[in-house]
Protein backbone atom coordinates (compact mmCIF):
# COMPACT_ATOMS: atom_id res chain seq x y z
CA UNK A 1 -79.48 -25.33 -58.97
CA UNK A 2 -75.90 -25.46 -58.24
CA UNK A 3 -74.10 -23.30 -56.33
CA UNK A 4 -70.56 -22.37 -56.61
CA UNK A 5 -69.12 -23.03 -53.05
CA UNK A 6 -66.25 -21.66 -50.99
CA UNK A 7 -63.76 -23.31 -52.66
CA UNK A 8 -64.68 -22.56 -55.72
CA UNK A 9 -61.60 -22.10 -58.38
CA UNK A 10 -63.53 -19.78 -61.04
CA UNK A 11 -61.72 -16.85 -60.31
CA UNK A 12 -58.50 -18.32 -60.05
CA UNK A 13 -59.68 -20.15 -63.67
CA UNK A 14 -60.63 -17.32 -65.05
CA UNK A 15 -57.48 -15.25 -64.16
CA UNK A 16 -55.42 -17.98 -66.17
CA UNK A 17 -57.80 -17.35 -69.10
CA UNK A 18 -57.62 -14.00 -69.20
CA UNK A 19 -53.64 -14.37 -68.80
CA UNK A 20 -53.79 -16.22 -72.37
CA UNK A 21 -55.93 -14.18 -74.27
CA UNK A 22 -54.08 -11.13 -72.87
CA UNK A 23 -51.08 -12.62 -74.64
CA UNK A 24 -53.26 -13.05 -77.54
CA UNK A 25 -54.26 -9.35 -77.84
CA UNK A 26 -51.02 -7.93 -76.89
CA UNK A 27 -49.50 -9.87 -79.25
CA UNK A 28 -51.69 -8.23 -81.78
CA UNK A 29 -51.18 -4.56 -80.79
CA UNK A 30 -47.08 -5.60 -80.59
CA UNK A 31 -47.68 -6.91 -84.47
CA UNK A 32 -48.62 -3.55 -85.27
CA UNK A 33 -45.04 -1.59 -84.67
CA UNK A 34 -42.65 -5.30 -84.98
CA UNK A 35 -44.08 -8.17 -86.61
CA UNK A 36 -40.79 -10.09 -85.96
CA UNK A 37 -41.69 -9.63 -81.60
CA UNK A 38 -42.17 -12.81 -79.91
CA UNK A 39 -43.85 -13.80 -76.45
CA UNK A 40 -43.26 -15.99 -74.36
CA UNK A 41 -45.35 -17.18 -70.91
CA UNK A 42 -44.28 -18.26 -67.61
CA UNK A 43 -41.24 -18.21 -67.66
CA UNK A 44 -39.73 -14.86 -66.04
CA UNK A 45 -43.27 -13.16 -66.02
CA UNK A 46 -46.90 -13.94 -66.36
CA UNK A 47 -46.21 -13.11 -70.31
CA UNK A 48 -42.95 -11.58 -71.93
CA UNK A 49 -41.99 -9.92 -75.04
CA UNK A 50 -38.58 -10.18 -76.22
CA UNK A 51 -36.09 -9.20 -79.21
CA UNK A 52 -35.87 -11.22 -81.82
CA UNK A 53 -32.50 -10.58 -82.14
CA UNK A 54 -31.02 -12.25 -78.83
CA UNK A 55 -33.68 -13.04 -77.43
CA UNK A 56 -33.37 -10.50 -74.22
CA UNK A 57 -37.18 -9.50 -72.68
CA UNK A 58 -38.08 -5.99 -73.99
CA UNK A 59 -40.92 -6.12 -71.81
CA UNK A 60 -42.25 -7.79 -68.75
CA UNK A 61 -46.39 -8.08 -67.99
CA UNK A 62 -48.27 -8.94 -65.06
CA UNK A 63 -51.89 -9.68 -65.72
CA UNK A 64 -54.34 -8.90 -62.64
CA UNK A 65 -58.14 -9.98 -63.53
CA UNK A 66 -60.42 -8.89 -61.07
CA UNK A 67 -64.31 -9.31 -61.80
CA UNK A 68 -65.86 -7.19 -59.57
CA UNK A 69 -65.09 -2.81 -59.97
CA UNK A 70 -63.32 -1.39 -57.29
CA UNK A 71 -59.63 0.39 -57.07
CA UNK A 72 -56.65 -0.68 -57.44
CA UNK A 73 -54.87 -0.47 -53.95
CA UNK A 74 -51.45 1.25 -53.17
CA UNK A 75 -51.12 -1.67 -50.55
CA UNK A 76 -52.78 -4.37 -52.00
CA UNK A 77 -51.20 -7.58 -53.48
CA UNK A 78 -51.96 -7.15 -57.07
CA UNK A 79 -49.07 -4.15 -57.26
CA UNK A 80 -46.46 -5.40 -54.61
CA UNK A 81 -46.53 -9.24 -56.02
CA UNK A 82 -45.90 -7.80 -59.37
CA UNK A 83 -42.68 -5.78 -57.30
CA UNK A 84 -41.56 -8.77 -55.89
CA UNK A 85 -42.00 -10.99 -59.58
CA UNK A 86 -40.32 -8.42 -61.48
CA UNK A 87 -37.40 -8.00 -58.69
CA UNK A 88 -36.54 -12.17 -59.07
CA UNK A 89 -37.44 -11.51 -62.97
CA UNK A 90 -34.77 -9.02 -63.32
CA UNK A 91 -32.17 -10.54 -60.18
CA UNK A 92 -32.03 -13.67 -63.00
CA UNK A 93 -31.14 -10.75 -65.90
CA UNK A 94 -27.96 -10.20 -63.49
CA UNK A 95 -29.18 -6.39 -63.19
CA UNK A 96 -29.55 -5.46 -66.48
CA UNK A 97 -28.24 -1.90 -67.55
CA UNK A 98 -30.71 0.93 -67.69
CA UNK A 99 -30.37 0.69 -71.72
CA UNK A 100 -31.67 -3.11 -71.39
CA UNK A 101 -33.99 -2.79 -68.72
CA UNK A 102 -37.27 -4.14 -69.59
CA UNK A 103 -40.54 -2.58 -69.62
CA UNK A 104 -42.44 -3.88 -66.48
CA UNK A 105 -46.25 -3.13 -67.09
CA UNK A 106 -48.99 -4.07 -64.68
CA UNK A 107 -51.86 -4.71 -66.66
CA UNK A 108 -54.99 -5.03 -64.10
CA UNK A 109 -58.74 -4.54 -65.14
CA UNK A 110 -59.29 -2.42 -61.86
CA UNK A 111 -58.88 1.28 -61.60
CA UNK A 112 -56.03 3.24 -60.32
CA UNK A 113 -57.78 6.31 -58.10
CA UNK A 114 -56.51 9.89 -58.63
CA UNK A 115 -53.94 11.25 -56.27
CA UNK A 116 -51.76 7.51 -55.55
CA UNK A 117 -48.72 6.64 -57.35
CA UNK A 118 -50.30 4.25 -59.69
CA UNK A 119 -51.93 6.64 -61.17
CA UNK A 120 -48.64 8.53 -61.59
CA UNK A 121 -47.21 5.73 -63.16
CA UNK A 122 -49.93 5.52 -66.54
CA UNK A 123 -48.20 5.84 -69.80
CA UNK A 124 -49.60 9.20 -70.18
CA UNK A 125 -49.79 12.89 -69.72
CA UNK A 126 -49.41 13.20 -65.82
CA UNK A 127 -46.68 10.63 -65.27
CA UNK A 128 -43.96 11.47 -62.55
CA UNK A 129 -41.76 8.82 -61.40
CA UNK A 130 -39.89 11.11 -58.47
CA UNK A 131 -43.33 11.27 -57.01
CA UNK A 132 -44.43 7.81 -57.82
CA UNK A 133 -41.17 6.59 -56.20
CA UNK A 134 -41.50 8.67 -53.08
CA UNK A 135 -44.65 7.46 -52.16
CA UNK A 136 -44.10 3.86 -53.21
CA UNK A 137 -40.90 4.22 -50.49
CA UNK A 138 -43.52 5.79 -47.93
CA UNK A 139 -45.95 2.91 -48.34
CA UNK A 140 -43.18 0.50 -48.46
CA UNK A 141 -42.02 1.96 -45.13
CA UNK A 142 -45.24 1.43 -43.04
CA UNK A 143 -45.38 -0.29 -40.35
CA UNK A 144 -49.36 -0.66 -40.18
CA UNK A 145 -49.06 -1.63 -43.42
CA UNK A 146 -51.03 -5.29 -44.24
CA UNK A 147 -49.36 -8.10 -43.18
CA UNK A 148 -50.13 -9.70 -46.92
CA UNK A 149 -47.40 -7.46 -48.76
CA UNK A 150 -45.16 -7.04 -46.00
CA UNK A 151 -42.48 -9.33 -47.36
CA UNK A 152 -42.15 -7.93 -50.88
CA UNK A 153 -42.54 -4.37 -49.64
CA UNK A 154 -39.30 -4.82 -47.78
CA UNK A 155 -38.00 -6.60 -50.43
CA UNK A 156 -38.24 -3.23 -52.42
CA UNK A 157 -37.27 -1.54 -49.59
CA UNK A 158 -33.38 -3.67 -49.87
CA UNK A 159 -32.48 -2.15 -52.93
CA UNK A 160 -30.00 0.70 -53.53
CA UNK A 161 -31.88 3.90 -54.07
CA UNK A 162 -30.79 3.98 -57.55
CA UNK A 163 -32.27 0.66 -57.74
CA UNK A 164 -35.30 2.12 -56.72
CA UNK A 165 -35.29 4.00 -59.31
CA UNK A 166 -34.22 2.78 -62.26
CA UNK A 167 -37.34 0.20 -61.32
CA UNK A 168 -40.05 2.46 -61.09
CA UNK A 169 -39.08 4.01 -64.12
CA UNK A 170 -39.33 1.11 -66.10
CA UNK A 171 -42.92 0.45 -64.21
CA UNK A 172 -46.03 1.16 -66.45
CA UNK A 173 -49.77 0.64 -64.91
CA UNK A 174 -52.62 0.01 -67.61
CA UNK A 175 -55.38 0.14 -65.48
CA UNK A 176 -58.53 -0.02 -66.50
CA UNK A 177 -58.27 -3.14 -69.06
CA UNK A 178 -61.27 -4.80 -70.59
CA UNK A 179 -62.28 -8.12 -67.79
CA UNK A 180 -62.78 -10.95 -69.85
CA UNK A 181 -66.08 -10.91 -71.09
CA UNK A 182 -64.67 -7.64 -72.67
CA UNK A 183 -61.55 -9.01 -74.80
CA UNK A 184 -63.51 -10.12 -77.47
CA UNK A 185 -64.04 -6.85 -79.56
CA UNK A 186 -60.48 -5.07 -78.24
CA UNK A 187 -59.16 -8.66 -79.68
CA UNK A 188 -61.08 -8.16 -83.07
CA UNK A 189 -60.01 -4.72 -83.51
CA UNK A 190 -56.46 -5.55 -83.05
CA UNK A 191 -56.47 -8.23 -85.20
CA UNK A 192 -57.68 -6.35 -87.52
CA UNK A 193 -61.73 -8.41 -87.86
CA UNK A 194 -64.13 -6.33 -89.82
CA UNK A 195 -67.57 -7.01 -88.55
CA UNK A 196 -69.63 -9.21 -90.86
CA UNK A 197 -71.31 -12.33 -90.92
CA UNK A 198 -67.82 -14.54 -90.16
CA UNK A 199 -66.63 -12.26 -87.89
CA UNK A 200 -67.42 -14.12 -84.65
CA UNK A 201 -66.33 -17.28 -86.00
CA UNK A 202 -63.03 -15.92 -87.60
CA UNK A 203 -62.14 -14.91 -84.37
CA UNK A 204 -63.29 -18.22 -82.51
CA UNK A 205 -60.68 -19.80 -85.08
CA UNK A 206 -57.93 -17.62 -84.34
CA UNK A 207 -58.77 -18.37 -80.33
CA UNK A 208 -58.70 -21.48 -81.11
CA UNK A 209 -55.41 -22.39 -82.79
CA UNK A 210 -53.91 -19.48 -80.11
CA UNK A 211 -55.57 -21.51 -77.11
CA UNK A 212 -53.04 -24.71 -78.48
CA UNK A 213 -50.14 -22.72 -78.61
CA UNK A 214 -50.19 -21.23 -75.32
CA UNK A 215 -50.41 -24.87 -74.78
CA UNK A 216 -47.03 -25.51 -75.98
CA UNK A 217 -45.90 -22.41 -74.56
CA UNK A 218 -46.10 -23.52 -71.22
CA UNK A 219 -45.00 -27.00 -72.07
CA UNK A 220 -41.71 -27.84 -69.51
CA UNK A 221 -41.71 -31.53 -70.07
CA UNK A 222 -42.03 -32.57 -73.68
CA UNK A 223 -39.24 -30.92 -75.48
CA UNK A 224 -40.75 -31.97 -78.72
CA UNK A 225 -43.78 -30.67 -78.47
CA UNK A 226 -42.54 -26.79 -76.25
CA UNK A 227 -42.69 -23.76 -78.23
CA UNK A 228 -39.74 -21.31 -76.74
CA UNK A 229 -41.99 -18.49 -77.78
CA UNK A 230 -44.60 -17.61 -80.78
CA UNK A 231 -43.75 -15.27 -83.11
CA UNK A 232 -46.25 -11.97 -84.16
CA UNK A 233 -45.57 -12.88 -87.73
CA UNK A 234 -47.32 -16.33 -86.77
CA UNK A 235 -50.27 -15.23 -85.54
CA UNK A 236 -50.67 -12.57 -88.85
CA UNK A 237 -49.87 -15.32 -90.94
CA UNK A 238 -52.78 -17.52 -88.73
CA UNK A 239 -55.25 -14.48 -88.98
CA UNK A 240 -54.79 -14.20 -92.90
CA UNK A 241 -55.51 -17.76 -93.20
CA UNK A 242 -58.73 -18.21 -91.12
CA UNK A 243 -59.64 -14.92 -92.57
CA UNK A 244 -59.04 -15.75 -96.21
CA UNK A 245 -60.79 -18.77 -95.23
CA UNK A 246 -63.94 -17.09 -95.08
CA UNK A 247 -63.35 -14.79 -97.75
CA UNK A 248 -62.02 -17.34 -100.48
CA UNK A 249 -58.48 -15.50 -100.75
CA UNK A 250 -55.82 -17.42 -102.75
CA UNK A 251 -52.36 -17.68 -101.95
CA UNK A 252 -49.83 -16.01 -104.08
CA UNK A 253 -47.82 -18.29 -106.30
CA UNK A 254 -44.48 -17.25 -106.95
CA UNK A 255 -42.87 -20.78 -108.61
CA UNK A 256 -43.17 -20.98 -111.96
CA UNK A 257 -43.22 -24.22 -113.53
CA UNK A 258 -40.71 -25.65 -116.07
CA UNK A 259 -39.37 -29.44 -117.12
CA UNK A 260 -37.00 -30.46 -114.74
CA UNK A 261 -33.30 -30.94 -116.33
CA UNK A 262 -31.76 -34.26 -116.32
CA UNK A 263 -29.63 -33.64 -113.73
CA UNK A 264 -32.62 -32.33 -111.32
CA UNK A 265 -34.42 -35.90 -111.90
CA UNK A 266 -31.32 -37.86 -111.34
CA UNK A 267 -31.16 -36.38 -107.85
CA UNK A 268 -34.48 -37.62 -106.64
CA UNK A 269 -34.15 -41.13 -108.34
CA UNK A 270 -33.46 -42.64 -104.98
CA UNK A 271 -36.30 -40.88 -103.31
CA UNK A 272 -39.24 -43.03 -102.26
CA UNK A 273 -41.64 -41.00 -104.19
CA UNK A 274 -39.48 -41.83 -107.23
CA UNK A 275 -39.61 -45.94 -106.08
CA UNK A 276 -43.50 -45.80 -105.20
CA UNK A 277 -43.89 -44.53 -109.18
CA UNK A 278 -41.85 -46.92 -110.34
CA UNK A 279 -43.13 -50.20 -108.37
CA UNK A 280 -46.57 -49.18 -110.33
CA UNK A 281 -44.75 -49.51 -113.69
CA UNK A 282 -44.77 -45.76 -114.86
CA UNK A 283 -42.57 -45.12 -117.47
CA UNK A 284 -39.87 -42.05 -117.31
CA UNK A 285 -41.61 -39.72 -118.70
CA UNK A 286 -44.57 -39.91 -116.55
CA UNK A 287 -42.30 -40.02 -113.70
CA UNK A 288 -40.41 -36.62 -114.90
CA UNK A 289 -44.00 -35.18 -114.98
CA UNK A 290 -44.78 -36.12 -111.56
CA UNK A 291 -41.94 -35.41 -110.31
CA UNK A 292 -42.14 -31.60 -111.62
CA UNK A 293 -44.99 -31.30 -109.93
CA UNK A 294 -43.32 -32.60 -106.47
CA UNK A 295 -40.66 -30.31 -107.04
CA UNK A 296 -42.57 -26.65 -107.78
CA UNK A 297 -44.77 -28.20 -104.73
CA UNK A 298 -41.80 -28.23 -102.42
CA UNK A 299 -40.60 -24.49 -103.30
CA UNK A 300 -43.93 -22.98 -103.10
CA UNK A 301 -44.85 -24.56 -99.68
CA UNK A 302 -41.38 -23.54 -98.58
CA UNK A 303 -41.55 -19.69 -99.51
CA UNK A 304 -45.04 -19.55 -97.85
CA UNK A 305 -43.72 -20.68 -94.61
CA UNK A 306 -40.74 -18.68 -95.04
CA UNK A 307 -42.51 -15.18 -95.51
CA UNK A 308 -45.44 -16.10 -92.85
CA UNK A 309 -47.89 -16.56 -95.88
CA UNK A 310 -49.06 -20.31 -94.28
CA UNK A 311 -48.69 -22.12 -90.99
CA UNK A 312 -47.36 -24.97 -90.33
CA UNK A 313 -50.63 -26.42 -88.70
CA UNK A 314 -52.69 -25.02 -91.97
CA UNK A 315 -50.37 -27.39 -94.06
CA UNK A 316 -50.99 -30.25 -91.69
CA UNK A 317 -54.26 -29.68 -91.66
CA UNK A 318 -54.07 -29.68 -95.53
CA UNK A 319 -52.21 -32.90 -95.43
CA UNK A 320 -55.02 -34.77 -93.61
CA UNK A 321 -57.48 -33.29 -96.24
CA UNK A 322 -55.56 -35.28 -98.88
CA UNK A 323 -54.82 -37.96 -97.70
CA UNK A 324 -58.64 -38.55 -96.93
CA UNK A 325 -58.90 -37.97 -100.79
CA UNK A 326 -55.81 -40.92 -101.59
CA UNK A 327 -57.78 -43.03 -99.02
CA UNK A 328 -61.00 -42.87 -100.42
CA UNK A 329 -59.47 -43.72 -103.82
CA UNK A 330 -57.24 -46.20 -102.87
CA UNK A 331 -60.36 -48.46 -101.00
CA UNK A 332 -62.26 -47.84 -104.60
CA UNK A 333 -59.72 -49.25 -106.64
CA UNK A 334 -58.78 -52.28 -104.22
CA UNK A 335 -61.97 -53.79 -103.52
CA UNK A 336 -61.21 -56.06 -106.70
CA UNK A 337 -57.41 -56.79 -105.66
CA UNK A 338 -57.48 -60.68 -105.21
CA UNK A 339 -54.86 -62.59 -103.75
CA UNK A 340 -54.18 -64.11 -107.22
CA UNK A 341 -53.63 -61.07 -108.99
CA UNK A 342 -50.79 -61.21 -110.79
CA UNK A 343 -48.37 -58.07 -110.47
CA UNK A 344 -49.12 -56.49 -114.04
CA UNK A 345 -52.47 -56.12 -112.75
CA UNK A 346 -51.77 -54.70 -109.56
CA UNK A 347 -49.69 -52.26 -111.30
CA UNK A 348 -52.44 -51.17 -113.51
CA UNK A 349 -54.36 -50.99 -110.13
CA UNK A 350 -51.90 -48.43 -108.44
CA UNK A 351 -51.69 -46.58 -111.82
CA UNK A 352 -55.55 -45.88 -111.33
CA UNK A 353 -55.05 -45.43 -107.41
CA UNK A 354 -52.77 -42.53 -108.72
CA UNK A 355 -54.73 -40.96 -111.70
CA UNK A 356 -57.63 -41.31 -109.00
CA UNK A 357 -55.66 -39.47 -106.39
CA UNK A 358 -54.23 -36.74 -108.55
CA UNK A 359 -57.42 -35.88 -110.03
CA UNK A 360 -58.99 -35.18 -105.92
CA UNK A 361 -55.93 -33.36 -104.94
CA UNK A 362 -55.72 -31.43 -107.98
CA UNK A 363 -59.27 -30.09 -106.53
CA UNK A 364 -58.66 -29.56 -102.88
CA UNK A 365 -58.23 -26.09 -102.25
CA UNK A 366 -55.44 -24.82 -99.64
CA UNK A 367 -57.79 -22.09 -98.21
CA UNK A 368 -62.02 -23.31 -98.71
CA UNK A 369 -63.34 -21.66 -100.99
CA UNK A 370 -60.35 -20.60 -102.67
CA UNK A 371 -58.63 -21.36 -106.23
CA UNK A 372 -55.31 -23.75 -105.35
CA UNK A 373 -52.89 -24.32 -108.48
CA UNK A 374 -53.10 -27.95 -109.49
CA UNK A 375 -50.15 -28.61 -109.02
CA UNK A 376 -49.73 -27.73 -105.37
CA UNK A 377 -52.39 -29.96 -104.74
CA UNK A 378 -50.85 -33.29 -106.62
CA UNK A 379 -46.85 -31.96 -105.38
CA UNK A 380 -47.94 -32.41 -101.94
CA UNK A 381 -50.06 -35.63 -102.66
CA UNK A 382 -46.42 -36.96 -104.04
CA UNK A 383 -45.04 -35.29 -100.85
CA UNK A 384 -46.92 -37.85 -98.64
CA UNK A 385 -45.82 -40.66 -100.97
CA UNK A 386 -42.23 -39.76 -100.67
CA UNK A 387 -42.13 -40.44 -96.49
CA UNK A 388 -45.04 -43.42 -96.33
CA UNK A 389 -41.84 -45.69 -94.91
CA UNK A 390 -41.26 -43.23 -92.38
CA UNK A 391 -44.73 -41.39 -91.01
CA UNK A 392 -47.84 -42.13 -89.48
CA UNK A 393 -50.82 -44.75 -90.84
CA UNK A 394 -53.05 -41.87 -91.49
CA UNK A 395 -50.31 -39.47 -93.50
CA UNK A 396 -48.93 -42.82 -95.51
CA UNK A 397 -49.70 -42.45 -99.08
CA UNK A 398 -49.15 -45.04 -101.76
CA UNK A 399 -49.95 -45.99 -105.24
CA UNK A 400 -49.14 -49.81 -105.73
CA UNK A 401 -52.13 -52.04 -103.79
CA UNK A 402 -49.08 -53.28 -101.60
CA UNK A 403 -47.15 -50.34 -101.22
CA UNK A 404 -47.53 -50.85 -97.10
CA UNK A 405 -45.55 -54.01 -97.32
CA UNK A 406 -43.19 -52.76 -100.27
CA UNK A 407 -42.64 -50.22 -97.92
CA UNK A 408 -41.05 -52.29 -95.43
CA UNK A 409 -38.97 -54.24 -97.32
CA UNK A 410 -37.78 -51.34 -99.06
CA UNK A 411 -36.96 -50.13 -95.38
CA UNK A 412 -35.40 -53.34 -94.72
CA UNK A 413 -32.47 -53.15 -97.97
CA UNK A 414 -31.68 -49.53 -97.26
CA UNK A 415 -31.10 -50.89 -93.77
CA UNK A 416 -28.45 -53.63 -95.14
């Protein structure tokens, strides 16, 4: 049997985790009192919350995993690190006021003893920051202090008393916090997980999708692909969607559909998803009824993202789901495309690649297990079709047998 060895990285692993899902489950509780909070990671702290507004930190957290019980030391690294990170933290906030200082909370899964200025510091009856600071300044001051902390003690020690103070009175100490074989059920409570016969896996889900956006979070290279921070509204709207997963819960529709006016058609008839109907032959008023369905598509999916009822990667998602459906229609119908075909045939081909296709996406549900409109269904379908010159192989949808190459060339004379 293996044996972990001295220089093993679990712990160190593990205190990463627990940094994440920490972010996760504070995230939640924050959701509670501001949906519109965001957090952000690594950046001036372990994990920051800030105002939506300007985007100034409200609150600074230091995450401290330790596995095995013991106290949580008046000397020890774990509380003067978190000194010295919150010191740079707010030396880069050029000093903020005491009106926009921060909240700096040490969040460590060890346990502050009675009778020691951490415990002074708890967000709770019992809390006295003249005392806390005195004895933080006493321990600072010691010279048989450890060696480990000596350098951030005096680096607490170099600012102005009232710099002193107006720190330690932002400082909160959660002590005591679930380790991380614990977060699980303080995660599901905040997120507000029932327990049933999903439960475990709704919250996998949730873990999940968080786990890739702490991801991007962290991101410093790839500009495209880094997150600035995640909003609590995102991971509601991420929760009601795994959760209505499970429960078959439809979205609300709020569009209400109607012929489109003249004047609405005109403006899409240089649109691709206009061209792909019309290099299968489909007369105008086919193409009107299409395209009402592409348009009511368009405003629904944009007021869901707008008011957090979908997520961006739920859509995606819900994009690959169709276009397996187009694919697996469009193979049917061209097995019998020949290279002598002539073009009123292959028309009448890409008419049935379409009738095929909007009769699949007409059934695939946004949320499984839930009731989806039609029309959102064969809106987004036309969606694809409308950006096959411009996206990947496996988003491209198109009607006429050819469409790849008519693509191209179509490419090729808006280019001239």
């Amino acid at each position: 049997m293996a044996q972990a060895g001295s220089h093993s990285a679990a712990g160190q692993m593990t205190g990463y985790l627990y940094q994440c899902e920490l972010a996760l489950l504070e995230l939640a509780r924050h959701s509670w009192q501001d949906a519109t909070i965001e957090v952000r990671m690594e950046l001036l702290d372990d994990i920051e919350f800030l105002n939506p507004q300007d985007n100034t930190p409200l609150e600074l957290l230091q995450a401290k995993h330790r596995e095995a019980a013991g106290p949580l030391s008046e000397t020890g690294k774990d509380f003067w690190r978190s000194i010295a990170s919150w010191i740079d933290a707010l030396a880069n906030l050029s000093q903020p006021s005491g009106q926009s200082m921060p909240l700096l909370r040490l969040v460590s899964t060890q346990i502050a003893p009675a009778n020691t200025f951490l415990s002074q510091l708890r967000p709770a009856a019992g809390r006295d920051v003249s005392s806390a600071l005195a004895r933080m300044e006493e321990v600072a001051q010691d010279e048989n202090g450890p060696d480990g902390t000596a350098k951030d003690r005096a680096l607490f020690m170099k600012l102005t008393p009232a710099q002193r103070r107006q720190l330690v009175s932002a400082i909160t100490v959660n002590d005591g916090a679930p380790v991380m074989s614990d977060l699980d059920s303080s995660l599901a409570k905040e997120l507000g997980i029932t327990p049933s016969e999903h439960a475990q896996a709704a919250l996998d889900d949730i873990k999940g999708w968080w786990y890739g956006m702490a991801v991007r979070l962290l991101e410093r290279k790839n500009r495209e692909r880094m997150l600035p921070s995640v909003k609590a509204e995102q991971l509601m709207c991420r929760r009601d969607e795994i959760i209505g997963r499970y429960a078959g819960k439809s979205l609300p529709i709020t569009e209400t559909l109607s012929n489109l006016t003249q004047a609405e058609i005109a403006g899409y008839a240089d649109r691709l998803v206009v061209t792909q109907m019309r290099w299968i032959g489909l007369p105008d008023d086919e193409v009107a009824m299409h395209l009402r369905d592409y348009h009511y598509a368009r405003a629904q999916r944009s007021e869901w993202l707008r008011t957090f009822k979908i997520t961006p990667e739920r859509l995606e998602e819900y994009e690959g789901e169709l276009h397996y459906e187009w694919e697996s229609a469009f193979r049917r119908r061209t097995r019998r495309v020949r290279a002598d075909m002539s073009e009123e045939d292959r028309q009448g081909v890409g008419q049935d690649i379409l009738d095929d296709t909007m009769d699949r996406a007409a059934d695939t549900p946004l949320s499984p297990g839930s009731v989806t409109a039609p029309w959102i269904g064969k809106g987004s379908m036309h969606g694809l079709s409308d950006q096959a010159d411009t996206v990947e192989a496996d988003r491209a949808v198109g009607w006429h047998p050819d469409y790849s190459e008519l693509c191209k060339r179509h490419n090729e004379t808006q280019e001239q």
